[in-house]
C-alpha atoms as a PDB file:
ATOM      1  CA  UNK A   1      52.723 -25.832  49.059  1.00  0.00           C
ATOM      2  CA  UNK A   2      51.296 -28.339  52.266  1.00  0.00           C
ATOM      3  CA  UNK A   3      52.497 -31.751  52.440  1.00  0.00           C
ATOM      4  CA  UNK A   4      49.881 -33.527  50.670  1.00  0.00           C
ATOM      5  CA  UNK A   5      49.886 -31.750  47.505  1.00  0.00           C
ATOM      6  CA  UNK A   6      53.910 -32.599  47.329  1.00  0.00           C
ATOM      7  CA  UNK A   7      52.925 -36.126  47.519  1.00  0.00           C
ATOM      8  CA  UNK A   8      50.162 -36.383  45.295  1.00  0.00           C
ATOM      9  CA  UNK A   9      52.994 -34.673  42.658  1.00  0.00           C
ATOM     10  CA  UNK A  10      55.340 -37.620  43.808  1.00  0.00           C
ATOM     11  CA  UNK A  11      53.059 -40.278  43.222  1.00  0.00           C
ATOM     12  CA  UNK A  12      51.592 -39.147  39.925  1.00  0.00           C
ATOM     13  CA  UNK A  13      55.395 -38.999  38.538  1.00  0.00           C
ATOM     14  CA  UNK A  14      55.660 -42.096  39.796  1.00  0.00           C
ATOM     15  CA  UNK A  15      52.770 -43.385  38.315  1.00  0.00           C
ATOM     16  CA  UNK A  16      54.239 -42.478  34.567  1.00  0.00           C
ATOM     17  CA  UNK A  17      57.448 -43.555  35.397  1.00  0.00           C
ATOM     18  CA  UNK A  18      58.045 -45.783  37.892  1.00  0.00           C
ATOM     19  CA  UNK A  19      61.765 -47.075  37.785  1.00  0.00           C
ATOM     20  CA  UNK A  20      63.684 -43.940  36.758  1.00  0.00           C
ATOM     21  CA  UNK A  21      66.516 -43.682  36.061  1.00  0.00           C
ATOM     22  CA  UNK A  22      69.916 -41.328  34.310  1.00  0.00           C
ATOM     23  CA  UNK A  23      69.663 -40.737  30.575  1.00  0.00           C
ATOM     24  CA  UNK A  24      73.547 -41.627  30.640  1.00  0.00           C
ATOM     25  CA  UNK A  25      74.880 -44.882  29.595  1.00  0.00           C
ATOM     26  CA  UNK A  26      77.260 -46.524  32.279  1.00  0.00           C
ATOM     27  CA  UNK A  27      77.510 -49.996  33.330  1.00  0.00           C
ATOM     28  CA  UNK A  28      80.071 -49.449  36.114  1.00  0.00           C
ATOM     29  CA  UNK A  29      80.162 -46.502  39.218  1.00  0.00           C
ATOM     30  CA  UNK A  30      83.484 -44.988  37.400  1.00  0.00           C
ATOM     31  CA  UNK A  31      81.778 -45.025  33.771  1.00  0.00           C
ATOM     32  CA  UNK A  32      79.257 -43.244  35.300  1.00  0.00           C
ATOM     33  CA  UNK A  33      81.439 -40.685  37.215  1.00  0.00           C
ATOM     34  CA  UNK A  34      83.376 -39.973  33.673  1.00  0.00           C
ATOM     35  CA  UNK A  35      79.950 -39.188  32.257  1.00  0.00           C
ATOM     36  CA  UNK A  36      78.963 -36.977  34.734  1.00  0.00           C
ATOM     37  CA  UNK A  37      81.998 -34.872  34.768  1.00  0.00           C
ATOM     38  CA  UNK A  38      81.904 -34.643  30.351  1.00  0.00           C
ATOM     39  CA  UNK A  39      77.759 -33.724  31.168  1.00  0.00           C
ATOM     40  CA  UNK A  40      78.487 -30.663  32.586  1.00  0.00           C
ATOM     41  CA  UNK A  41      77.396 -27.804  29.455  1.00  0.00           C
ATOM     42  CA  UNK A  42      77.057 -30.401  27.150  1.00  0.00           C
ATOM     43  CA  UNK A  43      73.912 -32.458  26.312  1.00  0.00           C
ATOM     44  CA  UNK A  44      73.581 -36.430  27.713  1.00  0.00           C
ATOM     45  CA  UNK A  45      72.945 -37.745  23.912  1.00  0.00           C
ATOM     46  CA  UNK A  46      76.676 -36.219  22.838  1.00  0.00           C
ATOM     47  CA  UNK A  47      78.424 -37.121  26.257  1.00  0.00           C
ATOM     48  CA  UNK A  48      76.870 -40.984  25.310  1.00  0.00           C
ATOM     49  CA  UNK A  49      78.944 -40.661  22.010  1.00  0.00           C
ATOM     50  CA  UNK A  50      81.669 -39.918  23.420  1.00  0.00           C
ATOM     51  CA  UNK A  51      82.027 -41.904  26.070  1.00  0.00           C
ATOM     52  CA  UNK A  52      80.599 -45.306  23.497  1.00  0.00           C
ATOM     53  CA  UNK A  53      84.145 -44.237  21.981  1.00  0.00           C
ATOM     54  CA  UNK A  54      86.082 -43.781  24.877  1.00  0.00           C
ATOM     55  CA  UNK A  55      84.463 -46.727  26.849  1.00  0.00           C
ATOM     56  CA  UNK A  56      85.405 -49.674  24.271  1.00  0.00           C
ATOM     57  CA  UNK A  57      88.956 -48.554  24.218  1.00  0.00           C
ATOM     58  CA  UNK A  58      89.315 -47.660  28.109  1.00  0.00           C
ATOM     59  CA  UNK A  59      86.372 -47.921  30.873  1.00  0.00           C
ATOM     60  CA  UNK A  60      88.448 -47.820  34.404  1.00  0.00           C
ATOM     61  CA  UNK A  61      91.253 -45.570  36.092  1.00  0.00           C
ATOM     62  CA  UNK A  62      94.058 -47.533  35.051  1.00  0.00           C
ATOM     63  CA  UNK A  63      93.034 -47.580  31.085  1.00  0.00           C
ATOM     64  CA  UNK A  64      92.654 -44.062  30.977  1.00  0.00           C
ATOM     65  CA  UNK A  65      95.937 -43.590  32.215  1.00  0.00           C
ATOM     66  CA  UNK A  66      97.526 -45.670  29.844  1.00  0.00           C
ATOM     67  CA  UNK A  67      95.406 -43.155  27.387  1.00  0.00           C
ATOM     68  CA  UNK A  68      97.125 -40.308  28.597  1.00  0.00           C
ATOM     69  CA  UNK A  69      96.288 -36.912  28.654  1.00  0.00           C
ATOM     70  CA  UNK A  70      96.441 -36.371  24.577  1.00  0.00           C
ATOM     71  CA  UNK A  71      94.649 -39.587  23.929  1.00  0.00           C
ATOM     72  CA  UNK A  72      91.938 -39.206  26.417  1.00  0.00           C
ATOM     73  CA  UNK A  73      91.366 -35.802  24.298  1.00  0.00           C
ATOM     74  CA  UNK A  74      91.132 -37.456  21.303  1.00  0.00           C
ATOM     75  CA  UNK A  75      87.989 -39.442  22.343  1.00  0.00           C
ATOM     76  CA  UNK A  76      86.396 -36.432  23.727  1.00  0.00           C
ATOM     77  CA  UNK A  77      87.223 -33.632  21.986  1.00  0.00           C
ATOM     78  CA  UNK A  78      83.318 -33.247  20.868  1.00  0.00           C
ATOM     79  CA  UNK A  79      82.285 -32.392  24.290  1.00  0.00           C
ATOM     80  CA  UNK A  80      82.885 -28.729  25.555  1.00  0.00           C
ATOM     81  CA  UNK A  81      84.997 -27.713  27.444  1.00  0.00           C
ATOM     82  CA  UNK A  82      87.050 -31.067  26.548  1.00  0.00           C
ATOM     83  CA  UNK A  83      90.629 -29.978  27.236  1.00  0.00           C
ATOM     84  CA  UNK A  84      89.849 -29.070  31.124  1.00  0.00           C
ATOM     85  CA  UNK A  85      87.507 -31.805  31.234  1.00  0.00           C
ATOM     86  CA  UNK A  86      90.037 -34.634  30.271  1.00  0.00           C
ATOM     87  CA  UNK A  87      92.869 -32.534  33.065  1.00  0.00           C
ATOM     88  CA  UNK A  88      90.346 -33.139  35.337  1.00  0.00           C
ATOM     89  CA  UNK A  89      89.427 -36.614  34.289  1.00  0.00           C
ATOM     90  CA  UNK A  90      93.217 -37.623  34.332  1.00  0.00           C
ATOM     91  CA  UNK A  91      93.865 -36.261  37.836  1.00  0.00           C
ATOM     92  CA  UNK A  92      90.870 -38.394  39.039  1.00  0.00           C
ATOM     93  CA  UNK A  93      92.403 -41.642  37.801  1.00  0.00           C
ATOM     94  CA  UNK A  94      95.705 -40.591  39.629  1.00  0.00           C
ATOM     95  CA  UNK A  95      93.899 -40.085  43.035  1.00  0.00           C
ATOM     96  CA  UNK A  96      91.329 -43.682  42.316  1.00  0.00           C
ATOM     97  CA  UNK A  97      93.947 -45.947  41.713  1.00  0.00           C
ATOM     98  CA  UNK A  98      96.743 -44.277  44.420  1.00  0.00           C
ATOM     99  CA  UNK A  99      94.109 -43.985  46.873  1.00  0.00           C
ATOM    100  CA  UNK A 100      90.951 -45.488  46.157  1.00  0.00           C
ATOM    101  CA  UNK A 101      92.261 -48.647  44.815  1.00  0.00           C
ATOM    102  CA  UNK A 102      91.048 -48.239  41.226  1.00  0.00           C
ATOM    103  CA  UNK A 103      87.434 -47.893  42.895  1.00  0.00           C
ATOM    104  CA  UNK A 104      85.219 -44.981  43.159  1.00  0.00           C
ATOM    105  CA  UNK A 105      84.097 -44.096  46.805  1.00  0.00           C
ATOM    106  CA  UNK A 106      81.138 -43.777  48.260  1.00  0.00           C
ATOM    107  CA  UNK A 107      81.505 -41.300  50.448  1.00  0.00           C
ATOM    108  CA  UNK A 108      80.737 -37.420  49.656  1.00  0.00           C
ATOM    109  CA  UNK A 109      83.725 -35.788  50.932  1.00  0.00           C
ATOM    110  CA  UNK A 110      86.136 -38.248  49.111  1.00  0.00           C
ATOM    111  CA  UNK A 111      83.753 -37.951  46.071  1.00  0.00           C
ATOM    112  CA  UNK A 112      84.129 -33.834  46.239  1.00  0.00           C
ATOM    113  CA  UNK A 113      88.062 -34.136  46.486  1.00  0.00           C
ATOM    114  CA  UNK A 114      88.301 -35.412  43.186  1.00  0.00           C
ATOM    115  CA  UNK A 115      89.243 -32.764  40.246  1.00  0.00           C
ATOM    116  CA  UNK A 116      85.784 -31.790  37.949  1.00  0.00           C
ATOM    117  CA  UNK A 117      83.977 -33.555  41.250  1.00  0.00           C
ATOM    118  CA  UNK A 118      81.451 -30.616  42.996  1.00  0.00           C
ATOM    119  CA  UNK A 119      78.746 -31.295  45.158  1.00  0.00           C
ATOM    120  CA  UNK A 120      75.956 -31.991  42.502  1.00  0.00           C
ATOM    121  CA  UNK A 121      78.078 -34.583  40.354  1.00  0.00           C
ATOM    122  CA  UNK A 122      78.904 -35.820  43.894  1.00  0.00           C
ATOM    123  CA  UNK A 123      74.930 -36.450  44.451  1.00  0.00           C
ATOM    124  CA  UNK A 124      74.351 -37.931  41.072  1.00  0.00           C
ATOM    125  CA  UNK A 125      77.214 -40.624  41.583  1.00  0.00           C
ATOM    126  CA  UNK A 126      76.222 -41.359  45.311  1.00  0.00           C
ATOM    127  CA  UNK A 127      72.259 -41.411  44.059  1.00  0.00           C
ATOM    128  CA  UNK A 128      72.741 -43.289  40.914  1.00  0.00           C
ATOM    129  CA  UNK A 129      75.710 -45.957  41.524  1.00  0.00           C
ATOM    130  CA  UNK A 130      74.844 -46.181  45.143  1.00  0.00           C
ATOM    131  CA  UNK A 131      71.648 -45.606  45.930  1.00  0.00           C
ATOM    132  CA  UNK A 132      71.719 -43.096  48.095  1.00  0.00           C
ATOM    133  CA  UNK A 133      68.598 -40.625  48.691  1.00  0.00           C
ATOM    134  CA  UNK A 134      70.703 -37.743  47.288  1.00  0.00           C
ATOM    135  CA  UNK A 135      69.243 -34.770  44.912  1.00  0.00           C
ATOM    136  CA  UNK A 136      71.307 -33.141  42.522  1.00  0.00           C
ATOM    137  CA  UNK A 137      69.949 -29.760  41.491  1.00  0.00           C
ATOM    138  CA  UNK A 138      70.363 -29.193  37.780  1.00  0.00           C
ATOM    139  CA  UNK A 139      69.115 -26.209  36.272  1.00  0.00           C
ATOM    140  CA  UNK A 140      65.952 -28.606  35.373  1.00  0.00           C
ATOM    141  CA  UNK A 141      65.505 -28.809  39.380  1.00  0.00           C
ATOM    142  CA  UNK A 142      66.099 -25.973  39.978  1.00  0.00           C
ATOM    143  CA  UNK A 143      63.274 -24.611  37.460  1.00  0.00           C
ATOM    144  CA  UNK A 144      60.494 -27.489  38.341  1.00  0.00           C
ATOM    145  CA  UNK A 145      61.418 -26.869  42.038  1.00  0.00           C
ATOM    146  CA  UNK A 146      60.736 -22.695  42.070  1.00  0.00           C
ATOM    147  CA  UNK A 147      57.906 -23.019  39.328  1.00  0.00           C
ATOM    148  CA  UNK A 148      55.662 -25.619  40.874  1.00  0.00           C
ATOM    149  CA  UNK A 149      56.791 -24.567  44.065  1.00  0.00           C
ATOM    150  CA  UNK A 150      58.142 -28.027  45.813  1.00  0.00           C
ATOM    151  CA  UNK A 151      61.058 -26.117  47.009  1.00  0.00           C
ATOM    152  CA  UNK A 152      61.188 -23.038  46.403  1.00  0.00           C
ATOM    153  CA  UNK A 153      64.623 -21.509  46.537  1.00  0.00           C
ATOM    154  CA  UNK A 154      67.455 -18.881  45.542  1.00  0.00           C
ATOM    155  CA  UNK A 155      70.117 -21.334  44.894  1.00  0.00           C
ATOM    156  CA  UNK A 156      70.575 -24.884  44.242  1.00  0.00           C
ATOM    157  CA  UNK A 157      71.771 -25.848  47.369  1.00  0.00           C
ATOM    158  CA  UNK A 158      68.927 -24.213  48.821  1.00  0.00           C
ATOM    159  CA  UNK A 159      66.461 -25.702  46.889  1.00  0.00           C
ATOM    160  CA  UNK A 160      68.708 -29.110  47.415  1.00  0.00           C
ATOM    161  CA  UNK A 161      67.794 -28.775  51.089  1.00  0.00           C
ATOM    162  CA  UNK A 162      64.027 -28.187  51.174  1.00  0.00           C
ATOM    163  CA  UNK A 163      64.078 -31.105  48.473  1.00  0.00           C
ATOM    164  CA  UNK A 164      65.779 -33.397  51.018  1.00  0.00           C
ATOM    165  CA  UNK A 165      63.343 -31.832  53.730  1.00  0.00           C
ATOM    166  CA  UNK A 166      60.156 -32.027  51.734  1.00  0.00           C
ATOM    167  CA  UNK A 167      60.107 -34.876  49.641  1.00  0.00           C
ATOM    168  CA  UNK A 168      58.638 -37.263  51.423  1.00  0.00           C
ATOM    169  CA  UNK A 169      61.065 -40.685  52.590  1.00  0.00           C
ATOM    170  CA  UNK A 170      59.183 -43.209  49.640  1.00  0.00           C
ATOM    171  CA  UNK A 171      59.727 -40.898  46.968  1.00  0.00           C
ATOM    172  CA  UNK A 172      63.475 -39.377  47.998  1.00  0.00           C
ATOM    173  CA  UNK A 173      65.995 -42.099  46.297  1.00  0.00           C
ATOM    174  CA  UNK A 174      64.154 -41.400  42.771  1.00  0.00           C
ATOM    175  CA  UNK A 175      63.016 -37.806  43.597  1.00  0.00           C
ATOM    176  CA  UNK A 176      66.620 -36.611  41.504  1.00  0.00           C
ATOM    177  CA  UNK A 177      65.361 -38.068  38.376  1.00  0.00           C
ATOM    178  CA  UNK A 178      61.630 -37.819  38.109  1.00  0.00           C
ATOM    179  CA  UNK A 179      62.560 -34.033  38.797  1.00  0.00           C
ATOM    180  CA  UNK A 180      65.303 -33.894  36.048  1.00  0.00           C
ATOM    181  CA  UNK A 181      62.893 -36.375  33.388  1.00  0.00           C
ATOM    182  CA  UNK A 182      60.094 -33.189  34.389  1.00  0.00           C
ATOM    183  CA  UNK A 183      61.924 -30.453  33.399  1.00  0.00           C
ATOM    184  CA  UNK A 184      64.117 -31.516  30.607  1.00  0.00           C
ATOM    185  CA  UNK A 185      60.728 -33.114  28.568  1.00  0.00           C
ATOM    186  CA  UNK A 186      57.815 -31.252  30.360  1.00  0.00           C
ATOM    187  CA  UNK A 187      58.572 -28.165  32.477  1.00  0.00           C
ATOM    188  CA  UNK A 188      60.288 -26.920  29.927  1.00  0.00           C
ATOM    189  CA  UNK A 189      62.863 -23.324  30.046  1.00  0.00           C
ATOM    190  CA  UNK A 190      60.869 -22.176  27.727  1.00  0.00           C
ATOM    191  CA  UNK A 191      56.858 -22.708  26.826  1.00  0.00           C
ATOM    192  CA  UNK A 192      56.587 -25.272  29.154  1.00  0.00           C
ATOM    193  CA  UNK A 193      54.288 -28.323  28.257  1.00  0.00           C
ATOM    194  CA  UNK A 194      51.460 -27.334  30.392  1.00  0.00           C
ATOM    195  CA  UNK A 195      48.120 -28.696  29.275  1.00  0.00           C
ATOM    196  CA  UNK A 196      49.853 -32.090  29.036  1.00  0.00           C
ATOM    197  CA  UNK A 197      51.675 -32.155  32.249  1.00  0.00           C
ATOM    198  CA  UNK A 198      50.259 -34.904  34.926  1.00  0.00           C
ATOM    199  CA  UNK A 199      50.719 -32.452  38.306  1.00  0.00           C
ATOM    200  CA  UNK A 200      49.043 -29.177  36.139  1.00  0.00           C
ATOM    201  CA  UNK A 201      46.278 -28.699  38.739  1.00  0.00           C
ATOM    202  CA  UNK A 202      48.223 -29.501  41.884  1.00  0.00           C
ATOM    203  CA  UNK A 203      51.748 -27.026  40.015  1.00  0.00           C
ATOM    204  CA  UNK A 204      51.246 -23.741  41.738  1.00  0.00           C
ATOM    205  CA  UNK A 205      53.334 -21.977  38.662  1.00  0.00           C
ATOM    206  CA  UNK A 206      51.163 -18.759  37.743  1.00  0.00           C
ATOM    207  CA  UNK A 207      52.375 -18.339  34.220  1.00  0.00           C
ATOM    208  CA  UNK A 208      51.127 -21.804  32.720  1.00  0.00           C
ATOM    209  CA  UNK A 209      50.950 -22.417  29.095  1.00  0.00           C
ATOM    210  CA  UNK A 210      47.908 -22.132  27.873  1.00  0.00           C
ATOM    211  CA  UNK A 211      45.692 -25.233  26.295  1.00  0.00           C
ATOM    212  CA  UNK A 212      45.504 -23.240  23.252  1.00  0.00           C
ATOM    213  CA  UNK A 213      48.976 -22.604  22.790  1.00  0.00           C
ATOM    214  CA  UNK A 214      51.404 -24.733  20.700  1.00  0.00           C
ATOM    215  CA  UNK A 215      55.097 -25.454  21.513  1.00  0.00           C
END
């Protein structure tokens, strides 16, 4: 795919959407760091629930450690994966308010040394609370990326890196989520929305749905 087809895709998405943003309600960099950890094999409508719940009782480091481990379960014990999730969560409070101050950093390595913290929730938080140009590949990404043929790649960071490389500078800082919004409602896993996607004749996927085909 050249240069100028990329940005036509860009601008188009842009065009439909033009302040995007997470589907995961957080006022506050740690909220959002909490919901990103509980997001991981679990959908963003039940991590909201939960973390509505959660949130009104305890919303920084220091109120989820006066939770505790047990009670911190209690308020997310709908989300998978809930009892290594809230370990995880707990150790993260210890390290933000012995080390951090109570705050969330903003740098990547000190983001990836907290427990449940890898490199993609490490992009959302730095993209989303900060601002930063990052791109965290989801399995969404990943799809729209290798399907249209953006980035084409064998593994997320892969594709995270021709992303980066590709996208051009105006479009980076909101890439993550037009990307994400793409394949979760249009580039679909399975019988992808062609005929009404915005970027069908510039897509270089060879496998599009057909007009005549219903979802």
């Amino acid at each position: 795919m050249n240069a100028a087809k990329r940005h036509a895709i860009f601008e188009r998405l842009r065009a439909i959407n033009p302040a995007p943003t997470t589907e995961l309600e957080y006022r506050t960099p740690f909220e959002l760091l909490v919901a990103v950890i509980l997001s991981a094999q679990a959908t963003d409508v039940g991590v909201n629930r939960a973390t509505q719940r959660l949130y009104a009782v305890a919303n920084t480091p220091r109120g989820i450690l006066e939770l505790g481990l047990d009670g911190l379960k209690e308020h997310i014990r709908t989300i998978g994966l809930f009892n290594s999730k809230a370990s995880n969560i707990i150790k993260t409070c210890e390290i933000l308010v012995h080390q951090h101050d109570g705050e969330v950093p903003r740098e990547r390595a000190a983001l990836e040394a907290l427990p449940g913290v890898g490199r993609k929730t490490a992009n959302v938080v730095l993209n989303t609370a900060f601002g930063e140009p990052t791109i965290a590949v989801d399995t969404h990404i990943f799809r729209v990326a290798n399907r249209t043929r953006i980035a084409p790649g064998k593994t997320p960071l892969e594709v995270e890196r021709k992303l980066l490389r590709f996208t051009p500078k105006e479009f980076r800082r909101d890439a993550h989520h037009w990307l994400i919004l793409h394949g979760r409602y249009t580039c679909r896993a399975r019988r992808p929305l062609c005929p009404e996607c915005v970027i069908h004749d510039l897509c270089e996927f060879r496998d599009k749905t057909p007009a005549d085909s219903h979802p």
